[in-house]
Protein backbone atom coordinates (compact mmCIF):
# COMPACT_ATOMS: atom_id res chain seq x y z
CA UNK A 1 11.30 -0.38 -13.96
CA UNK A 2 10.78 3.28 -13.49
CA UNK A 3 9.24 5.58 -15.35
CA UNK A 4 10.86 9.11 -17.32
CA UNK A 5 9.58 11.77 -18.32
CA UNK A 6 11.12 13.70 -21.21
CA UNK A 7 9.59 17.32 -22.92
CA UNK A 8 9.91 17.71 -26.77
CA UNK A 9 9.44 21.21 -27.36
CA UNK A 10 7.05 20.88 -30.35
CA UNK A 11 4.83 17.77 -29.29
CA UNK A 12 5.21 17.72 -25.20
CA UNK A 13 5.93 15.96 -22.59
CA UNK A 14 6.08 12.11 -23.00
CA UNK A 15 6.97 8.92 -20.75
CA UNK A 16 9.66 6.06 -21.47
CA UNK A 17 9.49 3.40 -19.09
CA UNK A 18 13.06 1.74 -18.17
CA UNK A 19 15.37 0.03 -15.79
CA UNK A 20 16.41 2.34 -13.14
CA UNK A 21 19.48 4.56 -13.45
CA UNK A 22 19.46 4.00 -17.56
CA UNK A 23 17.73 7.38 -18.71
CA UNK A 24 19.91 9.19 -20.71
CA UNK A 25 19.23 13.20 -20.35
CA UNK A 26 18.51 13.79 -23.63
CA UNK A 27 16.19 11.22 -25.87
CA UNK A 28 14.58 11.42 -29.58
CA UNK A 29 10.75 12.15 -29.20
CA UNK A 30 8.76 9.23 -30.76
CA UNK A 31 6.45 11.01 -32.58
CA UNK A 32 8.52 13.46 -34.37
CA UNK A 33 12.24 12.57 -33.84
CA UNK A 34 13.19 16.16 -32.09
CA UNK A 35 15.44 16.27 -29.63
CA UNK A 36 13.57 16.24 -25.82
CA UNK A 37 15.30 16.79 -22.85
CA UNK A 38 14.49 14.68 -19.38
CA UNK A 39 12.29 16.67 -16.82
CA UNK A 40 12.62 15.76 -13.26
CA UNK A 41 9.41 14.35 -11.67
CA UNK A 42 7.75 13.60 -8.72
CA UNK A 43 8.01 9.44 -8.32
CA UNK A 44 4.77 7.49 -8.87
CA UNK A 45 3.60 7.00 -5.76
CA UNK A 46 -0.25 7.08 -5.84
CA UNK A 47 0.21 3.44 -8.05
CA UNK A 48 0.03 1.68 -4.51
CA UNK A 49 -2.75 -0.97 -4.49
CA UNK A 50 -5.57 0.91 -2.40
CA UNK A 51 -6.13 -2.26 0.69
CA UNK A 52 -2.34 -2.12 1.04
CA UNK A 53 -2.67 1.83 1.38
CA UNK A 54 -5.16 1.67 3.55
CA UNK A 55 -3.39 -1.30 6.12
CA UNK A 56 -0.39 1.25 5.90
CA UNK A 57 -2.71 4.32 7.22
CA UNK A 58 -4.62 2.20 9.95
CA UNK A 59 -0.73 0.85 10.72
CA UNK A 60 0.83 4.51 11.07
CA UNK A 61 -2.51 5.35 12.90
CA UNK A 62 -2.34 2.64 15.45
CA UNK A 63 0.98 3.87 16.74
CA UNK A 64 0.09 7.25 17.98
CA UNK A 65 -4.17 7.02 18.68
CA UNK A 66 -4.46 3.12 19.23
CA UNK A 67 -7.94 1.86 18.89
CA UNK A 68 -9.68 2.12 22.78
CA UNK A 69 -12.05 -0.55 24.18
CA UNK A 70 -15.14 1.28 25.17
CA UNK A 71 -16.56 -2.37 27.01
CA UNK A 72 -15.97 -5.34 28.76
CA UNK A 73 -15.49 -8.73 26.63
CA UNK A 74 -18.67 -10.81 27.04
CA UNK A 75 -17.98 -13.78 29.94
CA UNK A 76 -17.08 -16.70 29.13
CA UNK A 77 -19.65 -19.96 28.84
CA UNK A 78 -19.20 -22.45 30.68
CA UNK A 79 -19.41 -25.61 28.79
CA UNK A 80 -22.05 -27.99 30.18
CA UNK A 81 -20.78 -31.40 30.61
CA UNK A 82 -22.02 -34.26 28.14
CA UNK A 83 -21.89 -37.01 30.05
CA UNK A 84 -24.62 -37.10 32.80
CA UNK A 85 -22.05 -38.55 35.06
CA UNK A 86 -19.62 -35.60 35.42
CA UNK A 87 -22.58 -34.20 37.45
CA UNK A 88 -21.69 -36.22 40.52
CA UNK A 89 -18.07 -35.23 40.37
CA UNK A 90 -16.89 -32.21 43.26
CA UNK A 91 -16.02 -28.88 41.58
CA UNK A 92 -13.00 -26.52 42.70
């Protein structure tokens, strides 16, 4: 659905929501019946959900200033053995 924006010269501009590509250029204003012609806007596109705009930014950002590691990665532990008799066994 898409949203339309029409101008009646005595109340306005108002907004009719329909299907894409079914706006007629001329429409009767709801709240006085005068003719309104169809004004050509901007599309909506602040109604993104904000976390989804915000993956998108640190997306577009990554590709041109990727994050940098400043540090090494802490070593890895060696796991102790359980068993008290993997003590005895030779090591590589």
């Amino acid at each position: 659905m898409a949203r339309y924006q029409y101008l009646c010269p005595e109340c306005g501009p108002w907004t009719v929501v329909l299907p894409m590509g079914t706006a007629e250029a001329a429409r009767s204003c709801p709240a006085c019946g005068g003719r309104s012609g169809r004004q050509w806007t901007a599309p909506s596109l602040n109604l993104m959900d904000r976390r989804l705009v915000g993956l998108r930014h640190r997306e577009e950002a990554g590709r041109d200033v990727p994050e940098v590691t400043t540090a090494l990665p802490p070593p890895a532990r060696r796991r102790s053995a359980t068993d008290p008799r993997h003590a005895t066994l030779p090591r590589p």
